[in-house]
PDB file of N, CA and C in Angstrom:
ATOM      1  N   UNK A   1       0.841  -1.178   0.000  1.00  0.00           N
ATOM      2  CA  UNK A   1       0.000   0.000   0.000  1.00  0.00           C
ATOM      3  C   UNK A   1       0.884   1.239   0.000  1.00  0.00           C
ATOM      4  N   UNK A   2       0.381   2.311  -0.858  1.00  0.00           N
ATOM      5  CA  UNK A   2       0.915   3.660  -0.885  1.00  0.00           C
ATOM      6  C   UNK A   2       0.814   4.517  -0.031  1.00  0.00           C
ATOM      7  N   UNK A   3       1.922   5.432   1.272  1.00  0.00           N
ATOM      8  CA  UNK A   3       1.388   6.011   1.682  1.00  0.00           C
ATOM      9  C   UNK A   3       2.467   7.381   1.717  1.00  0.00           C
ATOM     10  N   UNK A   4       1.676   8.473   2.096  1.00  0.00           N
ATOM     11  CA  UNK A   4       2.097   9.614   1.966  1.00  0.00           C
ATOM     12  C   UNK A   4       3.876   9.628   2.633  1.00  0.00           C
ATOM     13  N   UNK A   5       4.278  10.062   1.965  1.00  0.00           N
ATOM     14  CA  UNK A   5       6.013  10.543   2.870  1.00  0.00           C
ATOM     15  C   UNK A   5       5.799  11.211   4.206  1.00  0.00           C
ATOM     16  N   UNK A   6       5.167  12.117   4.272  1.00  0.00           N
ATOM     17  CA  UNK A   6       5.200  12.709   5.805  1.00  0.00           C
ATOM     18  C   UNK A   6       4.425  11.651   6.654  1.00  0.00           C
ATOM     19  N   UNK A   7       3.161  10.821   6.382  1.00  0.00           N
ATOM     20  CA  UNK A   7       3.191  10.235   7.099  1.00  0.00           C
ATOM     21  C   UNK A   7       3.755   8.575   7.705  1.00  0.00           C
ATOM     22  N   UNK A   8       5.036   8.797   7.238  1.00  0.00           N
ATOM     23  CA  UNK A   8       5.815   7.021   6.995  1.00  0.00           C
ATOM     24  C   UNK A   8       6.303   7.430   8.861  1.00  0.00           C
ATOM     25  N   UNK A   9       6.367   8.556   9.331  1.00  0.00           N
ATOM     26  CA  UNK A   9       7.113   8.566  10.934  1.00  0.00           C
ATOM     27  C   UNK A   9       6.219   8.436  11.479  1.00  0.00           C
ATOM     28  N   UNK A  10       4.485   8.354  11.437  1.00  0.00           N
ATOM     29  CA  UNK A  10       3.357   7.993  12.600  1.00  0.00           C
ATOM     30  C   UNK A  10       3.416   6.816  12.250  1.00  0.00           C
ATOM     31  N   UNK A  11       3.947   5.461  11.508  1.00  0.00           N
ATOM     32  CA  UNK A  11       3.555   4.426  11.127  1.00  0.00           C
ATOM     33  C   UNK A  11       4.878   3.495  11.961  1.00  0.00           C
ATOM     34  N   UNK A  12       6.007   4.427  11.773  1.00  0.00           N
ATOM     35  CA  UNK A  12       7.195   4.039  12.366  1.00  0.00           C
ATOM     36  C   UNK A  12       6.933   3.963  13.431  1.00  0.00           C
ATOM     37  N   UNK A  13       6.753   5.481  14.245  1.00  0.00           N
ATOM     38  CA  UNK A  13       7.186   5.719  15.624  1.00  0.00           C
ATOM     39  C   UNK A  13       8.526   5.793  16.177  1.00  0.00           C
ATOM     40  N   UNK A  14       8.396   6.218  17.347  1.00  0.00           N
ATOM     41  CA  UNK A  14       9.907   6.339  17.844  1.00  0.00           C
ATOM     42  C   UNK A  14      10.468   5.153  17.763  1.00  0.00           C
ATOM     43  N   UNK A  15      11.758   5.328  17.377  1.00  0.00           N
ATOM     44  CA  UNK A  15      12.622   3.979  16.832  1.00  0.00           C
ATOM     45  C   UNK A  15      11.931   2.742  16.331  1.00  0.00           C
ATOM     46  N   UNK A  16      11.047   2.451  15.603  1.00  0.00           N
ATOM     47  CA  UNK A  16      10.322   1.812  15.133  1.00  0.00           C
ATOM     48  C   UNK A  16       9.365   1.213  16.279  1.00  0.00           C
ATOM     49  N   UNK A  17       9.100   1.709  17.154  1.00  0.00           N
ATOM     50  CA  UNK A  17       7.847   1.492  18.389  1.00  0.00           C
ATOM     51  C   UNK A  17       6.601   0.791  17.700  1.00  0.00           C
ATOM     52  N   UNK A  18       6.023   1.822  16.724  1.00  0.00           N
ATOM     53  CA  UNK A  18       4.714   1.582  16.499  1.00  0.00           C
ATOM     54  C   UNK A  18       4.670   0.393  15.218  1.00  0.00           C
ATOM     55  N   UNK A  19       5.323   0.686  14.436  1.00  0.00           N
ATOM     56  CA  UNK A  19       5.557  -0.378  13.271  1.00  0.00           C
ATOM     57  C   UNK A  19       6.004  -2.347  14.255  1.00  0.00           C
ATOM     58  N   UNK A  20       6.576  -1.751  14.971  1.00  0.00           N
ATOM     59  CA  UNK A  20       6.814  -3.563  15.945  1.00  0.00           C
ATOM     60  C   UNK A  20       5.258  -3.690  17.047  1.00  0.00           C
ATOM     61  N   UNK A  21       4.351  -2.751  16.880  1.00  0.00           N
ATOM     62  CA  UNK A  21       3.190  -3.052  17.664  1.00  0.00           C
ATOM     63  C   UNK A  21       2.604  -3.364  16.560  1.00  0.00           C
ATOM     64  N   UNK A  22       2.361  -2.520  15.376  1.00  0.00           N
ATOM     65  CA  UNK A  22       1.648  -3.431  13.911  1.00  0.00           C
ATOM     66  C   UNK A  22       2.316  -4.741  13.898  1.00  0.00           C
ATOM     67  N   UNK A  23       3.616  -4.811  13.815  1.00  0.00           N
ATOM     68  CA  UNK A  23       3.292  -6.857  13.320  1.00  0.00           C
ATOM     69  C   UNK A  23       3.219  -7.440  14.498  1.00  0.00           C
ATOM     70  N   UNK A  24       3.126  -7.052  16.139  1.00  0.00           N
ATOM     71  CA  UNK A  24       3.012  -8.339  16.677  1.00  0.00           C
ATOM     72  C   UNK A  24       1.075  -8.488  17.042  1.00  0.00           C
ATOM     73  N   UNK A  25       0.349  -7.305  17.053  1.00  0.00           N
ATOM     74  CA  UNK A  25      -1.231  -7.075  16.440  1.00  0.00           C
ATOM     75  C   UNK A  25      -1.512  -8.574  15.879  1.00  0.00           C
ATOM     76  N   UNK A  26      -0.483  -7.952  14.930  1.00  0.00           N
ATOM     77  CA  UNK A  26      -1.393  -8.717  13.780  1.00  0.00           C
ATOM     78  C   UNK A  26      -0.720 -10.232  13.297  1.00  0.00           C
ATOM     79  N   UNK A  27       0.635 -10.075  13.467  1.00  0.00           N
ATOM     80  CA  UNK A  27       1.497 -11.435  13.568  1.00  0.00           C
ATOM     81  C   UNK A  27       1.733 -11.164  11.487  1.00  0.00           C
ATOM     82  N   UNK A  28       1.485 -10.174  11.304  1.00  0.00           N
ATOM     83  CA  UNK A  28       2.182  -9.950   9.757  1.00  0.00           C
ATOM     84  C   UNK A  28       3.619  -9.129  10.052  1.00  0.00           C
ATOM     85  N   UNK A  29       4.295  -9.268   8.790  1.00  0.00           N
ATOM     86  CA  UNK A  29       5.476  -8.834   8.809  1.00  0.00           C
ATOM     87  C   UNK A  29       5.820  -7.424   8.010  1.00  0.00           C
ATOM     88  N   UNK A  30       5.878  -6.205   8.341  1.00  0.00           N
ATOM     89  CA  UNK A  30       5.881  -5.075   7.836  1.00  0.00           C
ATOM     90  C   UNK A  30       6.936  -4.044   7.513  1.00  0.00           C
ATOM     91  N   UNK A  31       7.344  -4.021   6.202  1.00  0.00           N
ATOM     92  CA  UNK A  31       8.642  -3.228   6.222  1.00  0.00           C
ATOM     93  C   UNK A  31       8.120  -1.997   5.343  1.00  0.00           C
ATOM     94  N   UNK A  32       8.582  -0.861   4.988  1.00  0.00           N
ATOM     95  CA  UNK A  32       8.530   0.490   4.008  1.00  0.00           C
ATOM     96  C   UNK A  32       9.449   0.216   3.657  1.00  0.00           C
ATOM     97  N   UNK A  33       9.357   0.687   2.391  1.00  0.00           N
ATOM     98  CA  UNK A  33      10.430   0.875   1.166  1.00  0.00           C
ATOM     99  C   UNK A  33      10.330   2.583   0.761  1.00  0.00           C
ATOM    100  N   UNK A  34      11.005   2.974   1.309  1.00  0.00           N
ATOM    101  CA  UNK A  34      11.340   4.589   1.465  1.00  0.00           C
ATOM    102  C   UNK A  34      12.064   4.945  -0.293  1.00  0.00           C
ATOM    103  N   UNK A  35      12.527   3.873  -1.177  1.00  0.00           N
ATOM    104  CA  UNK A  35      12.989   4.800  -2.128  1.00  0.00           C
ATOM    105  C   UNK A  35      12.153   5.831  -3.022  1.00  0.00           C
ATOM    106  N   UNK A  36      10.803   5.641  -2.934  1.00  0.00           N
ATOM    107  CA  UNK A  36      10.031   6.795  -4.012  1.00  0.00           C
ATOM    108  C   UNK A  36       9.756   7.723  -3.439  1.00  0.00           C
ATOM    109  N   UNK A  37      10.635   7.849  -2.064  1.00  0.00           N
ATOM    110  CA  UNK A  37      10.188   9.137  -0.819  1.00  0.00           C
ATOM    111  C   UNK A  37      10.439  10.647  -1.681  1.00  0.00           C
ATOM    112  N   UNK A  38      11.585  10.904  -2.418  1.00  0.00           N
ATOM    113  CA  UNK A  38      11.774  12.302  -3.700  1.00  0.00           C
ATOM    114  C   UNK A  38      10.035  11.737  -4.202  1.00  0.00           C
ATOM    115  N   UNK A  39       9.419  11.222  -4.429  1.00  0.00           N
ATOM    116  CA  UNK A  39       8.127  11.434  -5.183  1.00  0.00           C
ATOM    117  C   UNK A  39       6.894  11.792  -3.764  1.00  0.00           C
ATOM    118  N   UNK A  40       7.242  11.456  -3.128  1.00  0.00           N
ATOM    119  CA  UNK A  40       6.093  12.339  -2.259  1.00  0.00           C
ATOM    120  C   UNK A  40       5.561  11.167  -1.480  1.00  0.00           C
ATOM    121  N   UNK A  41       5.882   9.805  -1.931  1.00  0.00           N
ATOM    122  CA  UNK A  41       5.316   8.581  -0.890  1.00  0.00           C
ATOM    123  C   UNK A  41       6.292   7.552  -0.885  1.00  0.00           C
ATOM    124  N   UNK A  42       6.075   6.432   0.189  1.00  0.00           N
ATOM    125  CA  UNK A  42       6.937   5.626   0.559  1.00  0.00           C
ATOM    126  C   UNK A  42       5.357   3.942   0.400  1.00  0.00           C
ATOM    127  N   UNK A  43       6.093   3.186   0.183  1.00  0.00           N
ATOM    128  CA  UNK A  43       5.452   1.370  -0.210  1.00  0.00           C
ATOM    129  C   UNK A  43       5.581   0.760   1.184  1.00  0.00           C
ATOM    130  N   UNK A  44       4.364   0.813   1.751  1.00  0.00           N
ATOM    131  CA  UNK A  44       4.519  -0.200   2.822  1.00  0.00           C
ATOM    132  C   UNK A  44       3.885  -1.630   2.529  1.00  0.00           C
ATOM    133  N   UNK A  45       4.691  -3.103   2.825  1.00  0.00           N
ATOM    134  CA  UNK A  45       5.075  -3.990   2.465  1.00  0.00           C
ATOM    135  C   UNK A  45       4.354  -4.659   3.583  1.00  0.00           C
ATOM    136  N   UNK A  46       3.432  -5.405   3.190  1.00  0.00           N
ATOM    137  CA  UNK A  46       2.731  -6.983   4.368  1.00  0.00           C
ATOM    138  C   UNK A  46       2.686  -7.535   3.883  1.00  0.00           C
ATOM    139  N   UNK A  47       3.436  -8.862   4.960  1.00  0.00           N
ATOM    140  CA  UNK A  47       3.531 -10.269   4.103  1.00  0.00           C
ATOM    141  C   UNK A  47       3.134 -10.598   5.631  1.00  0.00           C
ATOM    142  N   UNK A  48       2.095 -12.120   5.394  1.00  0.00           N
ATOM    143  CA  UNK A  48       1.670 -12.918   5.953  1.00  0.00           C
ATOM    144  C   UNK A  48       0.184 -13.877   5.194  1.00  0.00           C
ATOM    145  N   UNK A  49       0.052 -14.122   6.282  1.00  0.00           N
ATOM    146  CA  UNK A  49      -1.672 -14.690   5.521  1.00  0.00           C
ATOM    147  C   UNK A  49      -2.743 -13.770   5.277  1.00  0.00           C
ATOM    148  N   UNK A  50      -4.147 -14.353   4.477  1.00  0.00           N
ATOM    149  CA  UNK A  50      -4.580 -13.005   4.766  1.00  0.00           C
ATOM    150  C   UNK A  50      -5.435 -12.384   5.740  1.00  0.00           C
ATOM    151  N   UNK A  51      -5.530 -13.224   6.615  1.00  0.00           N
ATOM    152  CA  UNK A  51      -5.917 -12.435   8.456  1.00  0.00           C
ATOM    153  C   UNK A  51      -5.017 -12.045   8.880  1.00  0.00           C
ATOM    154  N   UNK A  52      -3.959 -11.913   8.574  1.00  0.00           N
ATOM    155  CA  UNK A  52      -2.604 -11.127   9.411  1.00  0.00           C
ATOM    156  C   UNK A  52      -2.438  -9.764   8.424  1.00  0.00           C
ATOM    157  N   UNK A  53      -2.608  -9.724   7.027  1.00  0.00           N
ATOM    158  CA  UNK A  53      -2.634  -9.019   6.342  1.00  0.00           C
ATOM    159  C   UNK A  53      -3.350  -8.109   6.465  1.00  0.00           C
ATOM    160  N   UNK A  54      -4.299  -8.306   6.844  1.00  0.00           N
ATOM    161  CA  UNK A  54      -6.012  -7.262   6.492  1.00  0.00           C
ATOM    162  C   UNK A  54      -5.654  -6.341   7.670  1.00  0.00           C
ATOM    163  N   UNK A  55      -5.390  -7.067   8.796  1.00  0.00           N
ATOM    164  CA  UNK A  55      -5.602  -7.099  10.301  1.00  0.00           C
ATOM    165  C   UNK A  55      -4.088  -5.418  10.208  1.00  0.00           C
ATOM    166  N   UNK A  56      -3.053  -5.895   9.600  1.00  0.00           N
ATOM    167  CA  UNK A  56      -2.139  -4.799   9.919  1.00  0.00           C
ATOM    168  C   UNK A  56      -2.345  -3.815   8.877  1.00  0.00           C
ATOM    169  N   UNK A  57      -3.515  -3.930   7.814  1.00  0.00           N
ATOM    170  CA  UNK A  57      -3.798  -2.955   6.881  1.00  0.00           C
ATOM    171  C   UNK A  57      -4.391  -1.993   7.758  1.00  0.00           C
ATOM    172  N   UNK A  58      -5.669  -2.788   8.654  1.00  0.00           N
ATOM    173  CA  UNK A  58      -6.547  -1.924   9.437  1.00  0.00           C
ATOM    174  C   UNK A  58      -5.935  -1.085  10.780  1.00  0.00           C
ATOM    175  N   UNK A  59      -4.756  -1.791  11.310  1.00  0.00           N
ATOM    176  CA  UNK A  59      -4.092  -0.789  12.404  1.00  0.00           C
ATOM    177  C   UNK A  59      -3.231   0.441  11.445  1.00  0.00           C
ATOM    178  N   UNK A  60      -2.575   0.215  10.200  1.00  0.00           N
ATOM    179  CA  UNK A  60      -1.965   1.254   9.919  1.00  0.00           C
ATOM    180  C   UNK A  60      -2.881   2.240   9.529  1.00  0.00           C
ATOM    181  N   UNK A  61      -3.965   1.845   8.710  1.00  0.00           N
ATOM    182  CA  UNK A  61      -5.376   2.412   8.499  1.00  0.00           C
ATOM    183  C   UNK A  61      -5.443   3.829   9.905  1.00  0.00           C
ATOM    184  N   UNK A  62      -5.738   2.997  10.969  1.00  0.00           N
ATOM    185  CA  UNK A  62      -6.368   3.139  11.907  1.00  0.00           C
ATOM    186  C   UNK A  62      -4.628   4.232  12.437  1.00  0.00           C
ATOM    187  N   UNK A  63      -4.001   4.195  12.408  1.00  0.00           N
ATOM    188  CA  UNK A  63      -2.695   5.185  12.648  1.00  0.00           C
ATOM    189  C   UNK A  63      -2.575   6.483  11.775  1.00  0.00           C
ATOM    190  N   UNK A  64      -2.780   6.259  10.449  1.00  0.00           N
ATOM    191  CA  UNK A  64      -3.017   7.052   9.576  1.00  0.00           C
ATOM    192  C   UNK A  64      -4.157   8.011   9.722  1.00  0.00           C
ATOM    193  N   UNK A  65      -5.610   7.840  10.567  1.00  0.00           N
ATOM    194  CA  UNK A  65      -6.554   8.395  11.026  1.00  0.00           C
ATOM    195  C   UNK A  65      -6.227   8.863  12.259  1.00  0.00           C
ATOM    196  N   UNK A  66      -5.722   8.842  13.030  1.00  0.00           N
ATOM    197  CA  UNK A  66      -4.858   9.425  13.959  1.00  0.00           C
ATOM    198  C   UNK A  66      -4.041  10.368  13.702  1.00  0.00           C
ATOM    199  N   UNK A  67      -3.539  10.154  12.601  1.00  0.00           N
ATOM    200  CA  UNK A  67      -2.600  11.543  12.692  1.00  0.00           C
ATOM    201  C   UNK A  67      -2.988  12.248  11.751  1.00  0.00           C
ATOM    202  N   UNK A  68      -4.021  12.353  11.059  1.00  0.00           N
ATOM    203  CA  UNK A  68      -4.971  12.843  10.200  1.00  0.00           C
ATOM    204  C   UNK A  68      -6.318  12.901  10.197  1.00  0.00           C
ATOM    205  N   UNK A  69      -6.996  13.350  11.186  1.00  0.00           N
ATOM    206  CA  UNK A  69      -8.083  12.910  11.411  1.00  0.00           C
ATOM    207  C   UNK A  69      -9.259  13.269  10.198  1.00  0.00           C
ATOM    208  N   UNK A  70      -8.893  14.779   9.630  1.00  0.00           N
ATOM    209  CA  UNK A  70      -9.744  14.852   8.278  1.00  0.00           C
ATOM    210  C   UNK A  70      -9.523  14.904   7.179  1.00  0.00           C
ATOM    211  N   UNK A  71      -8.827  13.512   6.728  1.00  0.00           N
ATOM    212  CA  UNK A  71      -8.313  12.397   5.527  1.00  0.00           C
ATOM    213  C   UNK A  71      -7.447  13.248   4.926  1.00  0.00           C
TER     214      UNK A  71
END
């Protein structure tokens, strides 16, 4: 999934805090791929099944509404 560059540090968190509470949630495995960050967004990457998948779509979802509350 595509998400904005400024918001790849609420997904992180401090020293990757919040990104290691998304995969143990959800028991998926979650990395960003920061190289299209010069274009304005960064590729965040879930691999697991797809209840582990959905499950860490909906917490980053759900992080992304947090630090944006009007989209």
């Amino acid at each position: 999934m595509q998400v904005e560059q400024k918001m790849v540090g609420w997904i992180l968190g401090k020293a990757g805090v919040v990104l290691k509470e998304i995969e143990q949630k959800s028991g998926a495995r979650v990395s960003i791929d920061q190289s299209t960050k010069d274009m304005g967004f960064s590729t965040v990457r879930i691999n697991g099944n797809w209840h582990q998948s959905s499950t860490a779509r909906l917490l980053i979802q759900d992080k992304l509404t947090q630090a944006n509350p009007a989209g």
